[in-house]
Protein backbone atom coordinates (compact mmCIF):
# COMPACT_ATOMS: atom_id res chain seq x y z
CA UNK A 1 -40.85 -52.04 81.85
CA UNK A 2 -41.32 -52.17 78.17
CA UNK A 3 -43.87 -55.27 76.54
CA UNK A 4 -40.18 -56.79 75.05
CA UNK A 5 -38.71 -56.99 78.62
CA UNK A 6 -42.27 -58.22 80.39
CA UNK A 7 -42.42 -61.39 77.78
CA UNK A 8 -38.71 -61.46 78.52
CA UNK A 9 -38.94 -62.16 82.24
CA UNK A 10 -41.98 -64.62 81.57
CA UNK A 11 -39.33 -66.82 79.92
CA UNK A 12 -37.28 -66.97 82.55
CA UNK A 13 -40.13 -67.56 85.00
CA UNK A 14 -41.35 -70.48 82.80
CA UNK A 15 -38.07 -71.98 83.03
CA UNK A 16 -37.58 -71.40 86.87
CA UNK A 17 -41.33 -72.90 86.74
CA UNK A 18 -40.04 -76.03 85.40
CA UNK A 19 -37.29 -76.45 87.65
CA UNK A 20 -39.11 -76.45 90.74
CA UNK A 21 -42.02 -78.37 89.20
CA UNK A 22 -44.48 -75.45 89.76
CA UNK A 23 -47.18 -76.45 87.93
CA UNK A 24 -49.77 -73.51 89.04
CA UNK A 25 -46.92 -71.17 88.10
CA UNK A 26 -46.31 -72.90 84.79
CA UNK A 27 -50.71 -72.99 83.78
CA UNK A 28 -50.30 -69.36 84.78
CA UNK A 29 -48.34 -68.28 82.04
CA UNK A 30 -50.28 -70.46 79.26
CA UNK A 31 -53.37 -70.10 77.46
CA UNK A 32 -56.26 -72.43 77.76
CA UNK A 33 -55.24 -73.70 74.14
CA UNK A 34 -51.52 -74.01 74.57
CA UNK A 35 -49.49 -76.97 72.74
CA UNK A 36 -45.65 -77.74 73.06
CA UNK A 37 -44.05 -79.27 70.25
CA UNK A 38 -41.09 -81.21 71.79
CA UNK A 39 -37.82 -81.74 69.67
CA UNK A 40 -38.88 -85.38 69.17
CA UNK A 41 -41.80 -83.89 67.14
CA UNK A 42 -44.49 -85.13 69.36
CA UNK A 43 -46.92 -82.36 70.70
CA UNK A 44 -48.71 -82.40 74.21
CA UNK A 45 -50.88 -80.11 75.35
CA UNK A 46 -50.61 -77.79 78.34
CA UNK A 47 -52.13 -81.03 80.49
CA UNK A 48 -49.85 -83.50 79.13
CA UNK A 49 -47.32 -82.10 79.83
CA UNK A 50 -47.62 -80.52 82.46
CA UNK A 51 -48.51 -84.09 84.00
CA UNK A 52 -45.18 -85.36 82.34
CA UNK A 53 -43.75 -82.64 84.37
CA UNK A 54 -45.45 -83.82 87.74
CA UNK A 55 -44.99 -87.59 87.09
CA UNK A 56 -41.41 -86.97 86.61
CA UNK A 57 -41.27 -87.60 82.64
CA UNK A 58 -39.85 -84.17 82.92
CA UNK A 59 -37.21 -83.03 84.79
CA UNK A 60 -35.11 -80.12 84.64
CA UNK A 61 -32.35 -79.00 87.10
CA UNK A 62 -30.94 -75.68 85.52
CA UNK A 63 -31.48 -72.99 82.94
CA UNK A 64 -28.77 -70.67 82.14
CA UNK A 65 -30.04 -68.03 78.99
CA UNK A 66 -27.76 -67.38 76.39
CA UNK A 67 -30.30 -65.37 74.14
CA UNK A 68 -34.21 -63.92 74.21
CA UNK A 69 -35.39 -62.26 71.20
CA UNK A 70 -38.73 -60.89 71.53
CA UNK A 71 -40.99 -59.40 68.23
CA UNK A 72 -44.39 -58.11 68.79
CA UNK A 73 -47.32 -57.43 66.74
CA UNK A 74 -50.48 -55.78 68.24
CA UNK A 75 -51.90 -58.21 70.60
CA UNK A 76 -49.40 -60.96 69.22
CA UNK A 77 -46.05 -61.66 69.51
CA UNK A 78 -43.29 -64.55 69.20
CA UNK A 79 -40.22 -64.59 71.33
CA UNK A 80 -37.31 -67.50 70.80
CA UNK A 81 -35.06 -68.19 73.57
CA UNK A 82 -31.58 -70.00 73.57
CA UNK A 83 -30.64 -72.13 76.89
CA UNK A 84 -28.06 -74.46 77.87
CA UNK A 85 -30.68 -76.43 80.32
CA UNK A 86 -29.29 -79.59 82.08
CA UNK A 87 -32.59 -82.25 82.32
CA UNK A 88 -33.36 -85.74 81.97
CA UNK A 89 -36.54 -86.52 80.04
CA UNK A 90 -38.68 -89.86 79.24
CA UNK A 91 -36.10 -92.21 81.36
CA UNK A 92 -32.74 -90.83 80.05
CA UNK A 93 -30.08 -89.88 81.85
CA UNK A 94 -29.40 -86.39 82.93
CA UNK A 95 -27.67 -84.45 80.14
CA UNK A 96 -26.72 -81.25 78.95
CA UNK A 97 -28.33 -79.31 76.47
CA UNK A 98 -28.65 -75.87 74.41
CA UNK A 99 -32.11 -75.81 73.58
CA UNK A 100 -33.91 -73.04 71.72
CA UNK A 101 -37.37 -72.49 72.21
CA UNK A 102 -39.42 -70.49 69.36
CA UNK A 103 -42.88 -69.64 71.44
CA UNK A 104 -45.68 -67.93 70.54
CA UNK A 105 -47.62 -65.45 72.35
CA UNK A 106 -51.24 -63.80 72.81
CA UNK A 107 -52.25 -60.50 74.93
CA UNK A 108 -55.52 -61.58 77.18
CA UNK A 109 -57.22 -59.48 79.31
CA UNK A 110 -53.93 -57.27 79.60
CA UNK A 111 -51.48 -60.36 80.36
CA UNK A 112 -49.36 -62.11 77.87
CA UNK A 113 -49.86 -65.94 78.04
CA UNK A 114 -47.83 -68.58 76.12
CA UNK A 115 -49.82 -70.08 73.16
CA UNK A 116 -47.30 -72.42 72.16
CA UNK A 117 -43.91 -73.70 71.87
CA UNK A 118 -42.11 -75.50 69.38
CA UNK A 119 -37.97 -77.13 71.20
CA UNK A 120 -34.94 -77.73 69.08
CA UNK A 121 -31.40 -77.91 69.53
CA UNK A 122 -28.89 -74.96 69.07
């Protein structure tokens, strides 16, 4: 499997992560510095959120991928993927949404780990 495809699947497995609230799984694929940068412009670290995740400020049911475009650079790479995910965040109601993610991405010690993340809308 080719370094495109192997950042390819870790999208998927952050988003299957999410969905059953595996936060071990999730801290797995991040570095120690990681950041999200929600669509609402605020930005959490990997512990924030992955708290909001575990205290149910998070909650995502499904992730169906439309799109996964990986580019890589040496040790470096950034990878956007388009979702229609179906969630309910900070109190709302579940919804539907397409959400692209634009992620960043770092080789260490061999494995590629998630640096950050930056949501919008598609």
């Amino acid at each position: 499997m080719g370094e495109e495809a192997k950042i390819s699947e870790l999208y998927k497995y952050y988003w299957d992560y999410m969905i059953e609230k595996n936060i071990e799984g999730l801290r797995s694929l991040m570095s120690s510095d990681y950041c999200l940068y929600h669509m609402t412009g605020v930005k959490q670290s990997a512990d924030e959120f992955l708290n909001g995740l575990k205290s149910g400020t998070f909650n995502y049911f499904s992730a169906e991928h439309d799109d996964i475009i990986v580019k890589i650079q040496g040790d470096e790479a950034t990878m956007t993927g388009k979702s229609r995910v179906v969630a309910a965040v900070y109190g709302g109601g579940k919804g539907s949404w397409r959400l692209q993610g634009d992620f960043t991405l770092r080789k260490e010690n061999g494995s590629w780990k998630f640096t950050s993340s930056r949501a919008s809308t598609y």
